[in-house]
N, C-alpha and C. Protein backbone atom coordinates (compact mmCIF):
# COMPACT_ATOMS: atom_id res chain seq x y z
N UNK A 1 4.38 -54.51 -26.29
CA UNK A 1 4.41 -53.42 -25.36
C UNK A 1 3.02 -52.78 -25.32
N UNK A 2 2.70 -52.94 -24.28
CA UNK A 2 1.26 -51.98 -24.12
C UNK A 2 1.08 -50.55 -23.67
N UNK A 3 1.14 -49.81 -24.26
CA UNK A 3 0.51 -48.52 -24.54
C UNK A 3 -0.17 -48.08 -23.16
N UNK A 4 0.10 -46.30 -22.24
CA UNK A 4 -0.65 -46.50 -21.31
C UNK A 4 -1.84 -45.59 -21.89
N UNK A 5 -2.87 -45.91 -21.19
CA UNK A 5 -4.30 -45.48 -21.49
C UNK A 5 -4.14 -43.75 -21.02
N UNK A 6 -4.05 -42.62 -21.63
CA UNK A 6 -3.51 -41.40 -20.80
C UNK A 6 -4.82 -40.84 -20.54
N UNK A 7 -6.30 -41.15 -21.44
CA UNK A 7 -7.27 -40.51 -20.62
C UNK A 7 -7.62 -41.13 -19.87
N UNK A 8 -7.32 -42.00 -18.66
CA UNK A 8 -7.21 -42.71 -17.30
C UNK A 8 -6.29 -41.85 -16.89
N UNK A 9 -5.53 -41.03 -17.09
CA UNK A 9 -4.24 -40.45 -16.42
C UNK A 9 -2.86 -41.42 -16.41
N UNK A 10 -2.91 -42.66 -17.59
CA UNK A 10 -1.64 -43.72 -16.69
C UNK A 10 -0.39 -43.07 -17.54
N UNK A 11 0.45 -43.17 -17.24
CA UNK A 11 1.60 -42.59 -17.78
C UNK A 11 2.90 -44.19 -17.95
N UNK A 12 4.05 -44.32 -18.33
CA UNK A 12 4.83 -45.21 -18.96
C UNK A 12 5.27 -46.00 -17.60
N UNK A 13 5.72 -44.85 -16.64
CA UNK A 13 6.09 -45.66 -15.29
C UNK A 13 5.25 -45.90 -14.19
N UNK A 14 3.97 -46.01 -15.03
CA UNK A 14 3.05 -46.47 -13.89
C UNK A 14 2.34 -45.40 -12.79
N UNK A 15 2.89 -44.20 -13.17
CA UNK A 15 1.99 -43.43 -11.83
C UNK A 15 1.44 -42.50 -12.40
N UNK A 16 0.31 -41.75 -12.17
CA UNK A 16 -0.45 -41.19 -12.80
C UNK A 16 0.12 -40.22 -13.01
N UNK A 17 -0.68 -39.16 -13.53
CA UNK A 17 -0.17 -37.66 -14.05
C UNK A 17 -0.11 -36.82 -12.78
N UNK A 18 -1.22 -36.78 -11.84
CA UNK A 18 -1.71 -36.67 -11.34
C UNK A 18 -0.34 -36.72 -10.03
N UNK A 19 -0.39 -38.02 -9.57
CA UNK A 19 0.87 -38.01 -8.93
C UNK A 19 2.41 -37.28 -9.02
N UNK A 20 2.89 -37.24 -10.39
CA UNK A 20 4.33 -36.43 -11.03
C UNK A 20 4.19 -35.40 -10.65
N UNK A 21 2.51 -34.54 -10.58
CA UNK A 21 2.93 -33.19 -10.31
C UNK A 21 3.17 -32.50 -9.39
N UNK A 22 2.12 -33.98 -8.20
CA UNK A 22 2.09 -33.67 -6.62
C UNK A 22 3.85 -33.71 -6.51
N UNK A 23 4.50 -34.24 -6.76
CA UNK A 23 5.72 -34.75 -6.42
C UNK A 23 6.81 -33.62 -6.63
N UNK A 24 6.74 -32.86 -7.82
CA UNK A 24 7.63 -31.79 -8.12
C UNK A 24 7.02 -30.80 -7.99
N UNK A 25 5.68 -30.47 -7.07
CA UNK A 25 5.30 -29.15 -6.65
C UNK A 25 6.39 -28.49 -5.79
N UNK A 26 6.42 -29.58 -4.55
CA UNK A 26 7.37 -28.96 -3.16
C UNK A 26 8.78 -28.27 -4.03
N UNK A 27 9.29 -29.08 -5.18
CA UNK A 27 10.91 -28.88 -5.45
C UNK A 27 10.73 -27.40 -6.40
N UNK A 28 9.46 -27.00 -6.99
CA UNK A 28 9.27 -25.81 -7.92
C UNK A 28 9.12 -25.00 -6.89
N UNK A 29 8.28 -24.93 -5.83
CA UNK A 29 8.12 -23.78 -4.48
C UNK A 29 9.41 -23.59 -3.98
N UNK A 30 10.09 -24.95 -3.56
CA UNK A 30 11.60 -24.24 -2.73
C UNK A 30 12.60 -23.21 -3.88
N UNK A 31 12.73 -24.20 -5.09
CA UNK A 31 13.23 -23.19 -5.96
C UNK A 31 12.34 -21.80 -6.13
N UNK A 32 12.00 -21.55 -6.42
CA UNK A 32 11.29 -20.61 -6.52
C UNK A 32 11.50 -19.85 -5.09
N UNK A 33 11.42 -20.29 -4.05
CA UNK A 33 11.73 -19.36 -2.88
C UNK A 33 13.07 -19.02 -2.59
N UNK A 34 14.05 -19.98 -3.22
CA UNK A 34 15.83 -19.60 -3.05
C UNK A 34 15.86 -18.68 -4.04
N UNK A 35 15.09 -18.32 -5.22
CA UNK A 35 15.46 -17.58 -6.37
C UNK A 35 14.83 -15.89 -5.84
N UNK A 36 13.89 -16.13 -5.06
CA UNK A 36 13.41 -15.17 -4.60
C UNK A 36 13.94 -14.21 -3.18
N UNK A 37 14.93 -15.04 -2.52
CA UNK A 37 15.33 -14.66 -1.27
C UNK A 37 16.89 -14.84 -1.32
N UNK A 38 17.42 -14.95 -2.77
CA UNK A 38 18.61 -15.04 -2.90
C UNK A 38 19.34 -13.99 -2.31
N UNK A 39 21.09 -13.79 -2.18
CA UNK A 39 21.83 -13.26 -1.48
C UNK A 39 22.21 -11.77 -2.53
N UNK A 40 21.55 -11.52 -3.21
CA UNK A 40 21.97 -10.17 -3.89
C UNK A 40 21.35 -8.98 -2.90
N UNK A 41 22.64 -7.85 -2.79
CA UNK A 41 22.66 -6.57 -2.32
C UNK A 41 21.22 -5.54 -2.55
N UNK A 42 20.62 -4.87 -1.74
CA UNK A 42 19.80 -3.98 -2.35
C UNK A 42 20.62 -3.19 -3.31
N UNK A 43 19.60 -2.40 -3.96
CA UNK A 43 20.12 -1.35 -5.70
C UNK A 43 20.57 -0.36 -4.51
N UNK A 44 21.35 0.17 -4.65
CA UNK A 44 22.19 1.68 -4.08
C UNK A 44 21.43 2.41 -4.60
N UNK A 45 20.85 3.17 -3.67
CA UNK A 45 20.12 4.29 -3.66
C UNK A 45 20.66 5.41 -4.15
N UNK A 46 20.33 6.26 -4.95
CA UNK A 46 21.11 7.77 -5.38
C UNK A 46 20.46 8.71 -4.30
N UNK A 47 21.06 9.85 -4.21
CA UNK A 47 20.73 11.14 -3.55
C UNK A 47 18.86 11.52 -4.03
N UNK A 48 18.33 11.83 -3.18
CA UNK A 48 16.75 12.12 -3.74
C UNK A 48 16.87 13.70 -4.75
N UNK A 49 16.19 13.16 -5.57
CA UNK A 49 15.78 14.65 -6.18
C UNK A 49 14.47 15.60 -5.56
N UNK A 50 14.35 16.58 -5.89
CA UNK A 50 13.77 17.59 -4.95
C UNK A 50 12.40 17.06 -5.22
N UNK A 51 12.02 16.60 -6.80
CA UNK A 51 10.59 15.77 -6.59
C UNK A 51 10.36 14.92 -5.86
N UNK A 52 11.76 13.79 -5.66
CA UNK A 52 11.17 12.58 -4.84
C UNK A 52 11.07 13.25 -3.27
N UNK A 53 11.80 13.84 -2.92
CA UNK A 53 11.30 14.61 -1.60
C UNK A 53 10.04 15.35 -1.46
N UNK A 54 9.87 15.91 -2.43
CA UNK A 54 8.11 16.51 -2.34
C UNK A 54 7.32 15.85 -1.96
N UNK A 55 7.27 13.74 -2.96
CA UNK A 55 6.42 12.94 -3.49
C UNK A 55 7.11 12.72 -1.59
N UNK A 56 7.67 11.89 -0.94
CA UNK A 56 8.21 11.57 0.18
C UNK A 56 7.41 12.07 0.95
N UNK A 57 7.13 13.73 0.92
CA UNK A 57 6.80 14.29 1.62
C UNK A 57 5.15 14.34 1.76
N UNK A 58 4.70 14.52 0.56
CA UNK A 58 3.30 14.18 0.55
C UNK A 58 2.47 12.42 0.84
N UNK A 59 3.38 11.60 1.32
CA UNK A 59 2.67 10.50 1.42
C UNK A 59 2.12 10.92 2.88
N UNK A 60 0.77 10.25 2.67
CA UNK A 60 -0.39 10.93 3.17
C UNK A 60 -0.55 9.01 4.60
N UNK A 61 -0.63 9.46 5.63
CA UNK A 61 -1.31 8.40 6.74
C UNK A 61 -2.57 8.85 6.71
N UNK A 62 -3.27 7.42 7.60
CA UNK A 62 -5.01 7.67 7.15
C UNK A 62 -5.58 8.90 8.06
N UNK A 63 -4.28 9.14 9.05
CA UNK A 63 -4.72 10.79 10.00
C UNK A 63 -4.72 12.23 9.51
N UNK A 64 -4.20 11.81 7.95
CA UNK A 64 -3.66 13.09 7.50
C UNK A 64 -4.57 14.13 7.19
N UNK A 65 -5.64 13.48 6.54
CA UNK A 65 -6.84 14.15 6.31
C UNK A 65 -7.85 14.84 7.70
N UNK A 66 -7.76 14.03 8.67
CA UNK A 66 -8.31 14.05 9.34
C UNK A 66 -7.72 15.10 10.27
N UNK A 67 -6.65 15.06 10.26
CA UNK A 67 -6.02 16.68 10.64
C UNK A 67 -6.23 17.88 9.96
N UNK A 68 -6.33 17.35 8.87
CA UNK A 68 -5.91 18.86 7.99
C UNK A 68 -7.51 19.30 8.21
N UNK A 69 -9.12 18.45 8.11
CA UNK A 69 -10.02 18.80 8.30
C UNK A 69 -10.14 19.66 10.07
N UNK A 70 -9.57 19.08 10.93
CA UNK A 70 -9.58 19.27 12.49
C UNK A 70 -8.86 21.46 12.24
N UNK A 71 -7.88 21.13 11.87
CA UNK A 71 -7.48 22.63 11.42
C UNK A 71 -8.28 23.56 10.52
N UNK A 72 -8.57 23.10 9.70
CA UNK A 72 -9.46 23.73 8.69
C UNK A 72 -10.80 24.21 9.90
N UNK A 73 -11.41 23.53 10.28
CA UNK A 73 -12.59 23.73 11.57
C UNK A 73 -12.19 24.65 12.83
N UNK A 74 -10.96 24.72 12.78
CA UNK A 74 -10.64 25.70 13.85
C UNK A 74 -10.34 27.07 13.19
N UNK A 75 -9.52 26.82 12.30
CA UNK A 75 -9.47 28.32 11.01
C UNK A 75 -10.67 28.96 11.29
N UNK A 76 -11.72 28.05 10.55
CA UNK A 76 -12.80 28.87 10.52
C UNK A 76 -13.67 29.27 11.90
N UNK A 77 -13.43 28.40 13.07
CA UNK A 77 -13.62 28.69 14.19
C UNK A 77 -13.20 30.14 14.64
N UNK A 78 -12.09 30.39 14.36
CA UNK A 78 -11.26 31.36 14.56
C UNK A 78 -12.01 32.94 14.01
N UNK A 79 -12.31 32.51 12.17
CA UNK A 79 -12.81 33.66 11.59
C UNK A 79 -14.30 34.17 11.91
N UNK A 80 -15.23 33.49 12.65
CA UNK A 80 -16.02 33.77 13.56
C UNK A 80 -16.46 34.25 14.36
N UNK A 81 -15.28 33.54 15.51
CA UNK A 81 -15.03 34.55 16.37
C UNK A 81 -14.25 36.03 15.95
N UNK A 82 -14.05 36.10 15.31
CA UNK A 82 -13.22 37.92 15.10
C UNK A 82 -14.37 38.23 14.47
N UNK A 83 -14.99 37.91 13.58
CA UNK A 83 -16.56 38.26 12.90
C UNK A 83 -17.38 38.90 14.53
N UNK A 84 -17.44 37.92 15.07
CA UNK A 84 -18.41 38.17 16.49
C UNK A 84 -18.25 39.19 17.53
N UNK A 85 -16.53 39.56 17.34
CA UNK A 85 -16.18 40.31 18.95
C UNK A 85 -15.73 41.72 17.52
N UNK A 86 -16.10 41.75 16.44
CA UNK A 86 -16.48 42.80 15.69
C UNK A 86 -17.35 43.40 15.71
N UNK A 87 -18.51 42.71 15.24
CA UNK A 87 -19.88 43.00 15.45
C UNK A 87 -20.61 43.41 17.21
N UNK A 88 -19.68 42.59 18.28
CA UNK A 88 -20.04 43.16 19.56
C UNK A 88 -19.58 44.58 19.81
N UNK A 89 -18.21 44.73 18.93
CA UNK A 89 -17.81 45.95 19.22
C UNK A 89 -18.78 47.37 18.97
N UNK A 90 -18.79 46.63 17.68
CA UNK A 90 -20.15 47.86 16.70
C UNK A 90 -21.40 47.95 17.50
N UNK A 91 -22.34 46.74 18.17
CA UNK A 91 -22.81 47.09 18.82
C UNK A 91 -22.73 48.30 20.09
N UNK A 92 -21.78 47.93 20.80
CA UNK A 92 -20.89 48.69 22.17
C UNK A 92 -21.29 50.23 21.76
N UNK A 93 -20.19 50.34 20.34
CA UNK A 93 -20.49 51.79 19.58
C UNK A 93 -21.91 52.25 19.72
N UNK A 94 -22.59 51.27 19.08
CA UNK A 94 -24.48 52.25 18.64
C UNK A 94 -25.06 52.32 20.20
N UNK A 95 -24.75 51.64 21.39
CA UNK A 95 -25.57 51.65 22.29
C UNK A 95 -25.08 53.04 23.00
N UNK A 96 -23.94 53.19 22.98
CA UNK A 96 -23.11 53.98 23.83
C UNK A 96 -23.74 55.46 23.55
């Protein structure tokens, strides 16, 4: 009986190593995808607690910031102008 040479890759039935693995790749992926997409129910959700509604509530879209800056700029837009039609007033006063 002759012995196969395994650093050539030959293996007992003649096909390389090389080949066996090409061969039972496809059958490890499908398994692997029935085990993954199997027919079990999602987990039943419980009632939220008042944190997970906070945390819910604070998830942030990439506009979120960008609003809250757009408001923030008008706030202070705002405190400006009352600064300005203050100071016009006081003027009004000293000229008068």
């Amino acid at each position: 009986m002759v012995l196969p040479d395994v650093a050539r890759g030959e293996t007992l039935g003649g096909t390389s190593a090389k080949e066996c693995t090409m061969t039972y790749r496809p059958h490890w992926l499908c398994l692997l995808a029935l085990a993954g997409c199997s027919g079990k129910p999602p987990a039943p959700q419980t009632a939220a607690t008042p944190a997970r509604t906070a945390q819910a509530a604070s998830v942030a879209t990439p506009w979120d910031s960008m609003k809250q800056d757009e408001q923030r700029a008008k706030d202070v837009q705002n405190i400006v102008n009352q600064q300005a039609a203050r100071q016009d007033k006081q003027i009004e006063k000293q000229t008068q």
